[in-house]
Protein backbone atom coordinates (compact mmCIF):
# COMPACT_ATOMS: atom_id res chain seq x y z
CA UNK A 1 0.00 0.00 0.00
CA UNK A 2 1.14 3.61 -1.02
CA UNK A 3 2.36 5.67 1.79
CA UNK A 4 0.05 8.51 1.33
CA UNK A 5 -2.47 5.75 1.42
CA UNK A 6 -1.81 4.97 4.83
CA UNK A 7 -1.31 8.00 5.81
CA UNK A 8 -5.14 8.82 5.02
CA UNK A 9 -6.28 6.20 6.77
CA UNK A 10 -4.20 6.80 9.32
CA UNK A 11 -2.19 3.94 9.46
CA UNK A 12 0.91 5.59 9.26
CA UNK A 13 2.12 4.60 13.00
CA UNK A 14 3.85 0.93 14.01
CA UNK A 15 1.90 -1.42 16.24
CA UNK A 16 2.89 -1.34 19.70
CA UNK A 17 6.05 -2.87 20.66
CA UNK A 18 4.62 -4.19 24.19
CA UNK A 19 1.47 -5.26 26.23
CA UNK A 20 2.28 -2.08 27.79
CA UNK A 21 2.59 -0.01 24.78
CA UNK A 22 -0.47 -1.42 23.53
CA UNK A 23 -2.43 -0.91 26.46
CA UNK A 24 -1.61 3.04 26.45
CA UNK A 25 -3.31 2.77 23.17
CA UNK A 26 -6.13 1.73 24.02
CA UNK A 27 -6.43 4.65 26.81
CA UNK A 28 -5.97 6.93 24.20
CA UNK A 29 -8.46 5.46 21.69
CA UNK A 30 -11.86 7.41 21.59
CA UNK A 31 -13.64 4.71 19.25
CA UNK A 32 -13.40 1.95 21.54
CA UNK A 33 -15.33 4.51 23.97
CA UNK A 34 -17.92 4.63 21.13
CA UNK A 35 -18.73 0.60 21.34
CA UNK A 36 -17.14 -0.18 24.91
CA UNK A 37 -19.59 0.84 27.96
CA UNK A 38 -17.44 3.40 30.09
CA UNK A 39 -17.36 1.44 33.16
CA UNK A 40 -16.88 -1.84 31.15
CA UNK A 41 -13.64 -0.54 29.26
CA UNK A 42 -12.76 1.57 33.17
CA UNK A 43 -12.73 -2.56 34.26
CA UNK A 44 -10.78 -3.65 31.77
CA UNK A 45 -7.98 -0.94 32.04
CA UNK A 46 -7.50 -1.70 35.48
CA UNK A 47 -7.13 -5.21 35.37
CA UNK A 48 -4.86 -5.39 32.90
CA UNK A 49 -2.82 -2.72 34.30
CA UNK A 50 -2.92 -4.55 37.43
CA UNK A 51 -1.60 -7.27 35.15
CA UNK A 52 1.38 -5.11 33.58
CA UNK A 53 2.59 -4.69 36.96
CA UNK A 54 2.44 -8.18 38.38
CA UNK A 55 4.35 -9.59 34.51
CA UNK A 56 7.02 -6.76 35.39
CA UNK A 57 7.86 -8.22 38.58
CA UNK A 58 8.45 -11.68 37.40
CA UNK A 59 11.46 -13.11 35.41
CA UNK A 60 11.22 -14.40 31.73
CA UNK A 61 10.95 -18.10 33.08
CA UNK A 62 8.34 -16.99 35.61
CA UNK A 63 5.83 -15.60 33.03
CA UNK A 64 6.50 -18.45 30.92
CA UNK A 65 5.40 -20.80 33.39
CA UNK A 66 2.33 -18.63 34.61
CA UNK A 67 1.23 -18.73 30.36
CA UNK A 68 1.86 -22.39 30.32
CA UNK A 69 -0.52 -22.62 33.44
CA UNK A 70 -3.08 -20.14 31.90
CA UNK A 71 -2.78 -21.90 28.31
């Protein structure tokens, strides 16, 4: 796709490197607002912030381990 193309569409930015990343995103994102119920999407936020923090605490092994026990 042409630059300019993307551009116009506004695709013109690289997806976000991390959970993190991806999750100030979403904060920022007033469309979800338009299909997400506030308090819903308020929820959401806050668990997987709560989330963000518990991952950062743990070493590569542990988070493997805790996805092999979630998946």
């Amino acid at each position: 796709m042409d630059e300019s193309i993307r551009v116009q569409y506004g695709m013109d930015k690289g997806m976000p490197g991390t959970f993190k990343e991806a999750l100030d995103c979403l904060k920022m994102d007033f469309a979800v607002k338009t299909w997400m119920a506030e308090d819903l999407l308020k929820w959401f936020i806050s668990v997987k912030d709560k989330e963000v923090e518990e991952f950062r605490k743990m070493t590569d092994e542990q988070r493997r381990f805790r996805f092999l026990d979630y998946f």
